[in-house]
PDB file of N, CA and C in Angstrom:
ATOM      1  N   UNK A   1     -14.794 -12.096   6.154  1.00  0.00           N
ATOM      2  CA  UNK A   1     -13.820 -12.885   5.411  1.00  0.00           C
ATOM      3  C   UNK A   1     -12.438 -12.629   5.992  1.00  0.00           C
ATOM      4  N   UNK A   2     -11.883 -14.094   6.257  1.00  0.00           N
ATOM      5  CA  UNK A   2     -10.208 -13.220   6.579  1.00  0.00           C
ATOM      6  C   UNK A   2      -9.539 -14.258   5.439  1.00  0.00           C
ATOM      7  N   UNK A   3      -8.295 -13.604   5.435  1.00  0.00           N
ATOM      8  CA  UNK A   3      -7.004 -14.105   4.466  1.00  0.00           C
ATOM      9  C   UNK A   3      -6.447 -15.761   5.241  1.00  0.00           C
ATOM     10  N   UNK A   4      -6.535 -16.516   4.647  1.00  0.00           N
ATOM     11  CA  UNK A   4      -6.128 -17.833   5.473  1.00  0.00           C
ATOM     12  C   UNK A   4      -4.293 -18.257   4.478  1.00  0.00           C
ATOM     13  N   UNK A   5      -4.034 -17.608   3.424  1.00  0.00           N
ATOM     14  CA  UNK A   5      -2.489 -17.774   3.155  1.00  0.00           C
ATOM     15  C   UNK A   5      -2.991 -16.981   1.368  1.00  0.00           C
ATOM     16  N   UNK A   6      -1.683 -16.434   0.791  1.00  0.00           N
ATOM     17  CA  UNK A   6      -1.564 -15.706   0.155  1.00  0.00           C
ATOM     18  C   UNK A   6      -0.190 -16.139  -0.707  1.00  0.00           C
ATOM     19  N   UNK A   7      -0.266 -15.907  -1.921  1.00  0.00           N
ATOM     20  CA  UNK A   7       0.936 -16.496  -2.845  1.00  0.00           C
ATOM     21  C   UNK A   7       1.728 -15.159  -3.223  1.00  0.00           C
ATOM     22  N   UNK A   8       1.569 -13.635  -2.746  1.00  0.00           N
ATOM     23  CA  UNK A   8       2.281 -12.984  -3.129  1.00  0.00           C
ATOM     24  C   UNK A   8       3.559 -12.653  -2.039  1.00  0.00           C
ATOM     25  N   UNK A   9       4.808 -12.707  -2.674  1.00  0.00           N
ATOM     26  CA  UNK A   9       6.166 -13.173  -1.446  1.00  0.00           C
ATOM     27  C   UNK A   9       6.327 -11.653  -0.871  1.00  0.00           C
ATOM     28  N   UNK A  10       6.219 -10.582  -1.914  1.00  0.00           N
ATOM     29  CA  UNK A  10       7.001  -9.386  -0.895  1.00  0.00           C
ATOM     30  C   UNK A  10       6.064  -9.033  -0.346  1.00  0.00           C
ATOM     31  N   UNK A  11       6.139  -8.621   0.934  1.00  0.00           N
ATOM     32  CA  UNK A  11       5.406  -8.476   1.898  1.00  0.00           C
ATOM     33  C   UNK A  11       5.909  -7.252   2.757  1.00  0.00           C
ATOM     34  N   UNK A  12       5.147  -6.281   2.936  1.00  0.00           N
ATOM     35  CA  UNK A  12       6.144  -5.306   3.994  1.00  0.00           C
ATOM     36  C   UNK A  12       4.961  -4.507   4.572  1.00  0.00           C
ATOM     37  N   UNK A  13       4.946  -4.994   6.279  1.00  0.00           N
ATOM     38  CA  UNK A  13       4.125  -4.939   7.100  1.00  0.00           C
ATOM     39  C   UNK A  13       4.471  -3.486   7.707  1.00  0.00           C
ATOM     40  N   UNK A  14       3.638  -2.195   7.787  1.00  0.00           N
ATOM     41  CA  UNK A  14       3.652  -0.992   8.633  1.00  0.00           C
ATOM     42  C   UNK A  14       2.560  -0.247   8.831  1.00  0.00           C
ATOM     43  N   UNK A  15       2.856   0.850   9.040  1.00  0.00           N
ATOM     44  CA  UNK A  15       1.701   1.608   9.149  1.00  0.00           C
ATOM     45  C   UNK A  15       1.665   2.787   8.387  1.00  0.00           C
ATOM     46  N   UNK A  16       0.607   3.207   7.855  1.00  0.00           N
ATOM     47  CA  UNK A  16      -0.226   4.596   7.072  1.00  0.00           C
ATOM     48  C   UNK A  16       0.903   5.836   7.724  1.00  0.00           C
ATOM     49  N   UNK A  17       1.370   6.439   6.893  1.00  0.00           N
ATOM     50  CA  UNK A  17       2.272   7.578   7.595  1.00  0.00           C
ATOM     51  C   UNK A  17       1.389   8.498   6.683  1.00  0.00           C
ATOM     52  N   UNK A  18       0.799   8.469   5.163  1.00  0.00           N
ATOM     53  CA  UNK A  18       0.107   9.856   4.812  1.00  0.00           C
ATOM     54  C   UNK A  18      -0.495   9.356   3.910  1.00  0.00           C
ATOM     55  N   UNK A  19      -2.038  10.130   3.854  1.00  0.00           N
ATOM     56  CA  UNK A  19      -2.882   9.674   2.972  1.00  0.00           C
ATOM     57  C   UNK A  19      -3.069  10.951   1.944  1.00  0.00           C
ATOM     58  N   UNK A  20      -3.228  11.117   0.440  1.00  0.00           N
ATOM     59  CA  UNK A  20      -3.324  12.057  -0.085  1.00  0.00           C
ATOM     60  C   UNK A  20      -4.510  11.652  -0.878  1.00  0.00           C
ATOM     61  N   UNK A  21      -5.978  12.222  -0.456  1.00  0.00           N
ATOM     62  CA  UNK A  21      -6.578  11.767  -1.571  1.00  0.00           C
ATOM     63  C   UNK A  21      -7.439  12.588  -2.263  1.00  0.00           C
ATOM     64  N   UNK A  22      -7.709  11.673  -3.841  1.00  0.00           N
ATOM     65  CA  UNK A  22      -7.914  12.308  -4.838  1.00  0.00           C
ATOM     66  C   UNK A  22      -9.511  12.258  -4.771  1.00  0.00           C
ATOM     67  N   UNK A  23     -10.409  12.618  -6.675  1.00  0.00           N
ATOM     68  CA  UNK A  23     -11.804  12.442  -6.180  1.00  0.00           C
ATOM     69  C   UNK A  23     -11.989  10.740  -6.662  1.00  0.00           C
ATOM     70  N   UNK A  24     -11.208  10.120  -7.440  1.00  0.00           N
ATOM     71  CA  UNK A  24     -11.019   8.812  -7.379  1.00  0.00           C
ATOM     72  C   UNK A  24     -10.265   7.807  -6.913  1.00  0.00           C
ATOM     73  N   UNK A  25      -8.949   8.531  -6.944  1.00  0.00           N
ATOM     74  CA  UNK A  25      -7.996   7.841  -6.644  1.00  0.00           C
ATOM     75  C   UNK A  25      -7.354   8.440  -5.701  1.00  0.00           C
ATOM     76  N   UNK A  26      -6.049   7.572  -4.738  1.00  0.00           N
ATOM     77  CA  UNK A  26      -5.491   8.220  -3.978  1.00  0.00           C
ATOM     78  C   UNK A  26      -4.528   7.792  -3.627  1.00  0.00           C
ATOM     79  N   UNK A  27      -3.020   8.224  -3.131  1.00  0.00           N
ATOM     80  CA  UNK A  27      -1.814   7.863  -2.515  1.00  0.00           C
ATOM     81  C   UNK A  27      -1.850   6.945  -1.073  1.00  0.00           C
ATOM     82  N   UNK A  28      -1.207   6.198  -0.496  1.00  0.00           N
ATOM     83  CA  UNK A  28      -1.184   5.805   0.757  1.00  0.00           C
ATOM     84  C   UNK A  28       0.127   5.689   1.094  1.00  0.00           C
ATOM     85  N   UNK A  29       0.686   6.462   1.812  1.00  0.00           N
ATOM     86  CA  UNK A  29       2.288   6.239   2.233  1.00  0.00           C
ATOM     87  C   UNK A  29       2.558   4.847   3.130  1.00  0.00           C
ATOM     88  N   UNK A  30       3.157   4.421   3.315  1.00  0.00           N
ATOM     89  CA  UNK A  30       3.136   3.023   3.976  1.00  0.00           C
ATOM     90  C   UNK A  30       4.674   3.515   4.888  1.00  0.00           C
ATOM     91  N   UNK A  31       4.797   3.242   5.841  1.00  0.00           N
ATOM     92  CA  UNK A  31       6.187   3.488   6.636  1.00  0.00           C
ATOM     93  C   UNK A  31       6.422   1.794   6.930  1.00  0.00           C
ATOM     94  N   UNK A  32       7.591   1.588   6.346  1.00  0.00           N
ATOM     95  CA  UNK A  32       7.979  -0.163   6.860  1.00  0.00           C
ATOM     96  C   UNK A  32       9.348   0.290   7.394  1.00  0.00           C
ATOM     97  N   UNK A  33       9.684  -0.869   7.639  1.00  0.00           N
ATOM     98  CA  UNK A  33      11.222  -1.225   8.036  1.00  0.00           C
ATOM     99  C   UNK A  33      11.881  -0.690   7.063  1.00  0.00           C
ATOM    100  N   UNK A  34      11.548  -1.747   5.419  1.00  0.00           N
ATOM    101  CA  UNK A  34      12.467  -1.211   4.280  1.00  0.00           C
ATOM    102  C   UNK A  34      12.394   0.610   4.135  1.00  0.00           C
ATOM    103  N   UNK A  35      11.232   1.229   4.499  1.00  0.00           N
ATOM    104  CA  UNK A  35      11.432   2.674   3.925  1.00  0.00           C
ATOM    105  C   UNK A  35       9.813   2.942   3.546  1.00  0.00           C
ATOM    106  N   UNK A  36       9.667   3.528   3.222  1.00  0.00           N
ATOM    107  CA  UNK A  36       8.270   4.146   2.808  1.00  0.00           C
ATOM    108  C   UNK A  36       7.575   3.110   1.082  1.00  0.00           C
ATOM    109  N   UNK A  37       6.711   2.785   1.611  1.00  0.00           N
ATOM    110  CA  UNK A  37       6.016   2.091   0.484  1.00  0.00           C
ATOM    111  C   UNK A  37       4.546   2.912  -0.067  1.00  0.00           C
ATOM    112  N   UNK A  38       4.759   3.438  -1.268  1.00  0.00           N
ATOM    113  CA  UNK A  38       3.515   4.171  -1.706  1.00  0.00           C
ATOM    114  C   UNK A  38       2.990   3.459  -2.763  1.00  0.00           C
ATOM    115  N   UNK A  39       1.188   3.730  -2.762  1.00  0.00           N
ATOM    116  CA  UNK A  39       0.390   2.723  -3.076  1.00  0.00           C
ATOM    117  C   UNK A  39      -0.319   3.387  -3.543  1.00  0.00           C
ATOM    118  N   UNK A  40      -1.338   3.455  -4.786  1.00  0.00           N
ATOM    119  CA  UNK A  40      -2.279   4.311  -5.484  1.00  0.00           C
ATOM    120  C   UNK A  40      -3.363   3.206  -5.477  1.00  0.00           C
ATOM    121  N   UNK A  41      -4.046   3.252  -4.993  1.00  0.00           N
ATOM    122  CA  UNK A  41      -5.782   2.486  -4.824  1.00  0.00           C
ATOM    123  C   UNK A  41      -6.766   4.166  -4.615  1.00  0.00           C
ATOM    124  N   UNK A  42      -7.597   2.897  -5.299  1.00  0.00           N
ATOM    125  CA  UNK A  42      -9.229   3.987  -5.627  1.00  0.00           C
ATOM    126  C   UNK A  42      -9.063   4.626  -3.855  1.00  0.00           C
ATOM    127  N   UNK A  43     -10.319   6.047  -3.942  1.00  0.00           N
ATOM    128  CA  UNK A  43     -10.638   6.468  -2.649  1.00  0.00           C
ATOM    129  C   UNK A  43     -11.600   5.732  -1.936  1.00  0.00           C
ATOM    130  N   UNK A  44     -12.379   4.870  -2.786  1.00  0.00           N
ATOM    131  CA  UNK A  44     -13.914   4.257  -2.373  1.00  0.00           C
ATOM    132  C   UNK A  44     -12.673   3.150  -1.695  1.00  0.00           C
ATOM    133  N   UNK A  45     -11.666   2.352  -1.780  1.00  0.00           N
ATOM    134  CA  UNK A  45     -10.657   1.582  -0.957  1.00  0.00           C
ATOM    135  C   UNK A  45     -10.673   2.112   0.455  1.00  0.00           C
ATOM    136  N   UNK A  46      -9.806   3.163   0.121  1.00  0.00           N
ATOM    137  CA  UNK A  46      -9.490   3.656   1.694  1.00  0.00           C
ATOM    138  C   UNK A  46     -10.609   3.477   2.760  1.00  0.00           C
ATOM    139  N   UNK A  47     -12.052   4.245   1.946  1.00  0.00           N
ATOM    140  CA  UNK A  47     -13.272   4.145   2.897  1.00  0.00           C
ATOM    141  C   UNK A  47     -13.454   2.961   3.574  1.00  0.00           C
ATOM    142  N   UNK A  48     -13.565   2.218   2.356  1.00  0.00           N
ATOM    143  CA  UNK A  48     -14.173   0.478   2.973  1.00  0.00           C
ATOM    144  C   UNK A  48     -12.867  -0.423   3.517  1.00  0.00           C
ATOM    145  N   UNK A  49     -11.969   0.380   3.452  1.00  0.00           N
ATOM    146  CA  UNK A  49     -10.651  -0.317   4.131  1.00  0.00           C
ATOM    147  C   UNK A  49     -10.845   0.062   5.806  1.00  0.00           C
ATOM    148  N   UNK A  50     -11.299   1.139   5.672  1.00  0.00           N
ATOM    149  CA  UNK A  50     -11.218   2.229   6.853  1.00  0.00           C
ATOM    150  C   UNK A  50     -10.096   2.675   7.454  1.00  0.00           C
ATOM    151  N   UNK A  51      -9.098   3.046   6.309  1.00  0.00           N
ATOM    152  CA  UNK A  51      -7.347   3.565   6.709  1.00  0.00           C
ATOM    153  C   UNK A  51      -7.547   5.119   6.926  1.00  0.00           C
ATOM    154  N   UNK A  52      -6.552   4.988   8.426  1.00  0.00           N
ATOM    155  CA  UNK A  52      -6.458   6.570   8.699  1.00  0.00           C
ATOM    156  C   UNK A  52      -5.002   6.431   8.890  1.00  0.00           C
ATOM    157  N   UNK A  53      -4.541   7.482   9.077  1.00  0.00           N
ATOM    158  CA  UNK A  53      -2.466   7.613   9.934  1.00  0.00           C
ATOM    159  C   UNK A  53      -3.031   6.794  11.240  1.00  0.00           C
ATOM    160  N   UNK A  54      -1.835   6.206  10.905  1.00  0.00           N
ATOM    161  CA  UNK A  54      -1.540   5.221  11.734  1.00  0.00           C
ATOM    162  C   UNK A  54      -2.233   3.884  11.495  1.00  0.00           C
ATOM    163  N   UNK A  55      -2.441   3.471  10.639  1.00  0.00           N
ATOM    164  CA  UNK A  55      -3.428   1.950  10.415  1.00  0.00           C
ATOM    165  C   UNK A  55      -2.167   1.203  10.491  1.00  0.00           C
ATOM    166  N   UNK A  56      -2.507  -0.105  10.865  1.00  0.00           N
ATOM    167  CA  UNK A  56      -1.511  -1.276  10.979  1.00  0.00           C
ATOM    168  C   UNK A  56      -1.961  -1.550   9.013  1.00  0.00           C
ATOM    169  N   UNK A  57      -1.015  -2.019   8.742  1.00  0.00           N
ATOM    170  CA  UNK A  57      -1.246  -2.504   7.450  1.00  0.00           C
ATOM    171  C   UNK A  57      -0.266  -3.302   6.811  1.00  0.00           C
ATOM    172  N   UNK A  58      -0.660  -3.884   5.319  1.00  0.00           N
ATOM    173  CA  UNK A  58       0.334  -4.865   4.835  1.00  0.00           C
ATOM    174  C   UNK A  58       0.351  -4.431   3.323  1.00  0.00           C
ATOM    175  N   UNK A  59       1.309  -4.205   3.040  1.00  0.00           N
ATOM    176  CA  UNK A  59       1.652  -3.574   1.477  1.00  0.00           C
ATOM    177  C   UNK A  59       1.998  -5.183   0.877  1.00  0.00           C
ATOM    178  N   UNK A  60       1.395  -5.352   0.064  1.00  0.00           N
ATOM    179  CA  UNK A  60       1.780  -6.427  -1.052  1.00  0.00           C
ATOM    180  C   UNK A  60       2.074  -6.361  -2.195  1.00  0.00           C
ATOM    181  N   UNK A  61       3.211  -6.604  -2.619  1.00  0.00           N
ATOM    182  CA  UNK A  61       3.699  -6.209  -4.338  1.00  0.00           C
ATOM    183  C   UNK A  61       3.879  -7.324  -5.074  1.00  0.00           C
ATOM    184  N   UNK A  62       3.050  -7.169  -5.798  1.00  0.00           N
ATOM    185  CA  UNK A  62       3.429  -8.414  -7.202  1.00  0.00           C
ATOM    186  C   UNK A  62       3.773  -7.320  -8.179  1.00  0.00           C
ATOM    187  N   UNK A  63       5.051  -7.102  -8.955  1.00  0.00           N
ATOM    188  CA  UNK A  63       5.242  -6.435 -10.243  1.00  0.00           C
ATOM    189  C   UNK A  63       5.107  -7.453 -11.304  1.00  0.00           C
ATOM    190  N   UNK A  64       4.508  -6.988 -12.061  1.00  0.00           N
ATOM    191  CA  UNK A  64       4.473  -7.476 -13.491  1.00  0.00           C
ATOM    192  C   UNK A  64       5.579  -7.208 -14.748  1.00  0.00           C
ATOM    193  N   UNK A  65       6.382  -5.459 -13.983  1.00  0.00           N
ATOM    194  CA  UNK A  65       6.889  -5.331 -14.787  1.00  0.00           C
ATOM    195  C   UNK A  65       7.929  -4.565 -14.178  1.00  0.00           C
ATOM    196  N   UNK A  66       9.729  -4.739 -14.102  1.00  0.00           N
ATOM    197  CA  UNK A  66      10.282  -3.246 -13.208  1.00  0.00           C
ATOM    198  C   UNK A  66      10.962  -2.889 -14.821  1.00  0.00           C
ATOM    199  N   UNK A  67      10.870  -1.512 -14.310  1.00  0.00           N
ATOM    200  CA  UNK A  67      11.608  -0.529 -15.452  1.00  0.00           C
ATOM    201  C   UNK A  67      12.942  -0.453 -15.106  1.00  0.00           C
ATOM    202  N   UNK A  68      14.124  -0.457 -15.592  1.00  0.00           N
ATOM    203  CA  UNK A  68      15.277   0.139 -14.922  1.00  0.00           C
ATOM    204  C   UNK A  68      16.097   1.191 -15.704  1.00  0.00           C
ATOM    205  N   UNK A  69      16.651   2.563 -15.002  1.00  0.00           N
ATOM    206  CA  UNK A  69      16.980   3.565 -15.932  1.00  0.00           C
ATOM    207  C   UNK A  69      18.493   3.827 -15.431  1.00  0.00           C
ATOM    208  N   UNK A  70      19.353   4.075 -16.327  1.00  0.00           N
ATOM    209  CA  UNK A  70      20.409   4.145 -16.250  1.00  0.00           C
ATOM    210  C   UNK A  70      20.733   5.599 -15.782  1.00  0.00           C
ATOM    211  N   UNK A  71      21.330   6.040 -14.695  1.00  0.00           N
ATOM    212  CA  UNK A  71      21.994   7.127 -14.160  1.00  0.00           C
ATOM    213  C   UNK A  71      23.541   7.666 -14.572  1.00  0.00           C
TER     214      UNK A  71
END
């Protein structure tokens, strides 16, 4: 199966800088242009993704919801 177009806009294309994983779940550091994008997907993901450091990859964010806290 490949992706032929996609409706989610932010988009930030890099690569795997660190994987931390759990016995279900797990971190994926993302290194982009903007800065580091971290991502919590299951571990059974990563497997069948087959992400190691250094994977080309594409972080996609749809928020549903941003929090904002006053400093």
């Amino acid at each position: 199966m490949s992706i032929q177009a996609i409706n989610v806009r932010n988009q930030f294309r890099g690569k795997v800088a660190a994987i931390i994983e759990g016995p279900v779940v797990s971190e994926v550091d993302v290194e982009t242009p903007a800065g580091i994008v971290t991502s919590v997907i299951t571990t059974r993901s990563i497997r069948d993704l087959g992400l190691t450091l250094g994977s080309e990859v594409v972080a996609l964010v749809k928020a549903t919801e941003v929090s904002i806290a006053k400093l």
